[in-house]
Protein backbone atom coordinates (compact mmCIF):
# COMPACT_ATOMS: atom_id res chain seq x y z
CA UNK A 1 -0.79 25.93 -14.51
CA UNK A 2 -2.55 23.04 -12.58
CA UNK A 3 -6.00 24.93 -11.47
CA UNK A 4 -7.76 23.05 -14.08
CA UNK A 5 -6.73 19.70 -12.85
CA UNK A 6 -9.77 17.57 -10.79
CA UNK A 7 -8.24 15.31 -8.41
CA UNK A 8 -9.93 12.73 -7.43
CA UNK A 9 -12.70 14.20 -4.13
CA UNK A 10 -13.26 12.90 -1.14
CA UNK A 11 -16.50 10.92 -0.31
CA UNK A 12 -19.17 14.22 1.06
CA UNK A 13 -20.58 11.56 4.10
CA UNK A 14 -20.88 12.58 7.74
CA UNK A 15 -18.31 10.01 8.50
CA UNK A 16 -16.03 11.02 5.80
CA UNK A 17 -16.27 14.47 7.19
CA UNK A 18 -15.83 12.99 11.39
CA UNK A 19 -12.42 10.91 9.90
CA UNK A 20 -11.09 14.00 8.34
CA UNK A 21 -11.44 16.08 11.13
CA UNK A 22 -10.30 13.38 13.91
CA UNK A 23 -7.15 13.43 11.91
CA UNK A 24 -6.50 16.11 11.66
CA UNK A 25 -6.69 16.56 16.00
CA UNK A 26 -4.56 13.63 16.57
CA UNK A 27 -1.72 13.95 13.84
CA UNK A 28 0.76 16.26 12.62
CA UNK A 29 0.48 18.03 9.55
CA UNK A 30 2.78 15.84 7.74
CA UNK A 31 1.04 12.94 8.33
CA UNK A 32 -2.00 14.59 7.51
CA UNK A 33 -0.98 15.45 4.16
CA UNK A 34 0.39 11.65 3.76
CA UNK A 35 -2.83 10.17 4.52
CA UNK A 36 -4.63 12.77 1.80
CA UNK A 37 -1.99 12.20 -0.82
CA UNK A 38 -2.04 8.27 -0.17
CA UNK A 39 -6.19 8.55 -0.39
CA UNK A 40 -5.35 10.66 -3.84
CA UNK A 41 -2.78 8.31 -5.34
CA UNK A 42 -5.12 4.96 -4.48
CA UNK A 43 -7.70 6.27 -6.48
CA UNK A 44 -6.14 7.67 -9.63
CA UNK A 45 -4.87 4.19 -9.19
CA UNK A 46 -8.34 2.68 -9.10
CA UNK A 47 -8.98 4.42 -12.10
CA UNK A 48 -5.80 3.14 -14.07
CA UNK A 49 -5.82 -0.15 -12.77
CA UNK A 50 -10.20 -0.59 -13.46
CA UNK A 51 -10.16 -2.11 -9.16
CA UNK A 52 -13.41 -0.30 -8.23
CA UNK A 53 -13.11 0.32 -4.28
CA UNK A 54 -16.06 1.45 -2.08
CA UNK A 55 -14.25 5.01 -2.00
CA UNK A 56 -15.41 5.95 1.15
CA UNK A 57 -13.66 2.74 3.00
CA UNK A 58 -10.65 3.51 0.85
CA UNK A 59 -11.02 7.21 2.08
CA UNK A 60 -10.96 6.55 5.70
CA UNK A 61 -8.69 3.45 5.50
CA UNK A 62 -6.23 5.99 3.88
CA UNK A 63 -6.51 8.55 6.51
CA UNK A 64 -6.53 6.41 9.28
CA UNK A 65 -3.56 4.18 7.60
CA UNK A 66 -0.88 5.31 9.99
CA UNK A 67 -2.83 5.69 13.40
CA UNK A 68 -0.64 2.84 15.16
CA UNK A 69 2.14 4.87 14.63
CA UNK A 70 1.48 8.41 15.58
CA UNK A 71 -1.76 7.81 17.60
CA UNK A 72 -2.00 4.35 18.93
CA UNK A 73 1.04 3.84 20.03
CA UNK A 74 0.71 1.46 23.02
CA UNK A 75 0.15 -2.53 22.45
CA UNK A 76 1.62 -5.86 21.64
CA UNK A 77 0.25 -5.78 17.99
CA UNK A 78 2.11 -4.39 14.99
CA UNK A 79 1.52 -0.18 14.41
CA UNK A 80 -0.96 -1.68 11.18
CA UNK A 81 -2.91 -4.20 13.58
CA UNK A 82 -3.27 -1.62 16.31
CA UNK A 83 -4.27 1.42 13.80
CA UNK A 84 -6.90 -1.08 12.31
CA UNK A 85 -8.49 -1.43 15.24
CA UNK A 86 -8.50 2.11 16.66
CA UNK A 87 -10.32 3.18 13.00
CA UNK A 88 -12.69 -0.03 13.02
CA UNK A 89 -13.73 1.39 16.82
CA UNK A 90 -14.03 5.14 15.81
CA UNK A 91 -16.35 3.68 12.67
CA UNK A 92 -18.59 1.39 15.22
CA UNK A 93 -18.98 4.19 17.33
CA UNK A 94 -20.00 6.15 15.65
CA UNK A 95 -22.94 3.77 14.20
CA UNK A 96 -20.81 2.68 10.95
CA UNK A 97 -21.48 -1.22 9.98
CA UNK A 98 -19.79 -4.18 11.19
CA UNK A 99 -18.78 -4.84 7.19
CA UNK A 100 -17.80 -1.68 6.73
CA UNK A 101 -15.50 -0.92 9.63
CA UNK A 102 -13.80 -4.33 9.08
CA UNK A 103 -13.27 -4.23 5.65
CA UNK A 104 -11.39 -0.72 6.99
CA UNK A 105 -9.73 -2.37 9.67
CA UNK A 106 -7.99 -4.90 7.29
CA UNK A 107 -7.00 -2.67 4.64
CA UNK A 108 -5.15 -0.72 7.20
CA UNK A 109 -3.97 -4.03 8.96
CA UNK A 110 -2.29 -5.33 5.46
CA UNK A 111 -1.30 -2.19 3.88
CA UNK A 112 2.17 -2.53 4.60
CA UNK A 113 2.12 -6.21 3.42
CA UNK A 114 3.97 -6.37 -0.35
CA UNK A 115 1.28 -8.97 -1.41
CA UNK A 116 -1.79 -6.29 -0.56
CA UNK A 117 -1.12 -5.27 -4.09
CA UNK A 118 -2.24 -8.43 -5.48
CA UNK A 119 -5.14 -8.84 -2.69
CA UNK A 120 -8.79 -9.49 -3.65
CA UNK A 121 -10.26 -6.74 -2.00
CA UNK A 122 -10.11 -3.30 -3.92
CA UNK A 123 -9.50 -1.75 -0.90
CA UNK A 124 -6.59 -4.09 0.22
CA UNK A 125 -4.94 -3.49 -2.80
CA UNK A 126 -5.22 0.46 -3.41
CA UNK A 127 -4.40 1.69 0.14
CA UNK A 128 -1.20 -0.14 0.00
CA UNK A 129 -0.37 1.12 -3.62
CA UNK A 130 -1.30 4.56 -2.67
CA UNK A 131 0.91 4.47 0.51
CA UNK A 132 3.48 3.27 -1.88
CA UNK A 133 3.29 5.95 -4.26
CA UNK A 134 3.59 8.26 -1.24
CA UNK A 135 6.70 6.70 1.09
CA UNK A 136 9.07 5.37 -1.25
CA UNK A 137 7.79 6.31 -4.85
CA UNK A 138 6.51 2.60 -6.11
CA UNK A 139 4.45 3.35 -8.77
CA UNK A 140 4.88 6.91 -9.25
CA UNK A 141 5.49 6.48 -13.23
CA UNK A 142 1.70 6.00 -13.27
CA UNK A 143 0.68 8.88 -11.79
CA UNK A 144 -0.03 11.28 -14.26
CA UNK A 145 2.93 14.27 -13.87
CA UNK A 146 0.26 17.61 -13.73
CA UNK A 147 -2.11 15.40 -11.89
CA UNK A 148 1.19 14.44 -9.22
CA UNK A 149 2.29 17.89 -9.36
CA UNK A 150 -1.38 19.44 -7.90
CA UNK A 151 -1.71 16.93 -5.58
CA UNK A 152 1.79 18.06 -4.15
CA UNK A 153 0.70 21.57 -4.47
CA UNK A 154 -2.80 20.85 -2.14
CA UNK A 155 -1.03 18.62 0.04
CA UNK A 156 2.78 19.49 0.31
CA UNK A 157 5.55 17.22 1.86
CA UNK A 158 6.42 19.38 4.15
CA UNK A 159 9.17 17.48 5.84
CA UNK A 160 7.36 14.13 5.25
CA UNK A 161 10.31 11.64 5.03
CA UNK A 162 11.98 13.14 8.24
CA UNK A 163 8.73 12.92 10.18
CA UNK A 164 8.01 9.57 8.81
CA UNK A 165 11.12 7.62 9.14
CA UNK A 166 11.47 9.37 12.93
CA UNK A 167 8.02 7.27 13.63
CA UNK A 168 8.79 4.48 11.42
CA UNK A 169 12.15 3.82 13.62
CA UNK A 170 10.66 4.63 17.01
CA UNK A 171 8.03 1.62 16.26
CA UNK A 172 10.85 -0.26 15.62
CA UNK A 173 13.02 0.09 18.54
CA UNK A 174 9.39 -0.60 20.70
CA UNK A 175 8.69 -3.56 18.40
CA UNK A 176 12.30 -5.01 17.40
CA UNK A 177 10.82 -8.02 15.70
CA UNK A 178 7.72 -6.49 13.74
CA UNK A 179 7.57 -6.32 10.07
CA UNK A 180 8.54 -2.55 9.96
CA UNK A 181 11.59 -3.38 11.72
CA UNK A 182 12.76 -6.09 9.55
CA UNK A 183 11.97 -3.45 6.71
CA UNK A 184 14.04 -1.12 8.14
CA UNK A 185 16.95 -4.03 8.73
CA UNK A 186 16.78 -5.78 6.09
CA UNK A 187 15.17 -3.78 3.39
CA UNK A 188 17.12 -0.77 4.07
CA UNK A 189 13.60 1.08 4.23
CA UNK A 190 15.26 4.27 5.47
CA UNK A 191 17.24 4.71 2.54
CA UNK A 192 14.22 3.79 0.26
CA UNK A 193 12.30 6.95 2.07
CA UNK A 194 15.05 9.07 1.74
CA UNK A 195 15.52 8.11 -1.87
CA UNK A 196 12.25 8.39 -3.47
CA UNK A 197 11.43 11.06 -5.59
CA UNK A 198 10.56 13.88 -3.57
CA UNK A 199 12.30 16.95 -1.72
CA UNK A 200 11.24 16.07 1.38
């Protein structure tokens, strides 16, 4: 049984609240559940690793990680650089501060980057480890098994690595010479996805 298991909550602000729901209007479900697990995984991570993160930047830079891909998908910038931007305008709109929204903007901006995980900022550093966890299993050995096994259960896969890699690829037949492209070349990234250690 995992009922008595307390995963980490999200942030209980009005803005929290607006970034959840805008999500949820402009992605698919398994993206949805991405974003939510990646939020989940950065902050057990937090916990592990002692990087205290203002939790409600890494909350909405984790939901809003992947907007270049499935939401912003027009643009000379990279899927990270445009999906930075998109969630540092929806946080300015919406009367958020300048520090704030950027400090969002360039988590999502550099969460893709392998160095993020060494990067000054909190933030910087858990949204890409949590994405991690999520996309190709880095990390997963310190995610504690009932506490992985709930967050599965609240947020399930449901076809996540076939809906991701189908995004992943289509930025990088727009954007042949972007990072996530030479990931996907040179890295073998598909294979990584398919490989980690989920069903789906």
């Amino acid at each position: 049984m995992t009922s008595s298991i307390h995963l980490p909550l999200a942030p209980d602000s009005d803005i929290s609240k607006a970034a959840g729901l805008f999500l949820a209007e402009v992605s698919a479900p398994p993206m949805v559940h991405h974003c939510h697990r990646s939020f989940q995984f950065a902050a057990l991570l937090g916990e592990k690793t002692g990087r205290h993160a203002d939790k409600e930047a890494l909350y909405i830079g984790a939901l809003f990680h992947d907007l270049g891909l499935d939401y912003v998908t027009e643009g000379d910038d990279s899927f990270e650089v445009r999906g930075g931007r998109a969630a540092e305008d929806f946080l300015l709109a919406r009367g958020v501060s300048a520090p704030m929204a950027g400090l969002v903007r360039t988590a999502i901006s550099l969460h893709t980057d392998l160095a993020s995980a060494d990067h000054d900022l909190p933030e910087v550093a858990l949204l890409h480890m949590g994405a991690m966890v999520d996309v190709i299993g880095m990390g997963i050995d310190d995610i504690p098994v009932k506490m992985l096994e709930k967050i599965l259960e609240e947020h399930p896969r449901s076809g996540c690595k076939t809906h991701l890699t189908k995004l992943l690829n289509a930025e990088a037949a727009r954007k042949p010479d972007s990072g996530i492209a030479t990931a996907i070349r040179d890295l073998n990234l598909d294979e990584l996805i398919a490989q980690a250690p989920f069903s789906s």
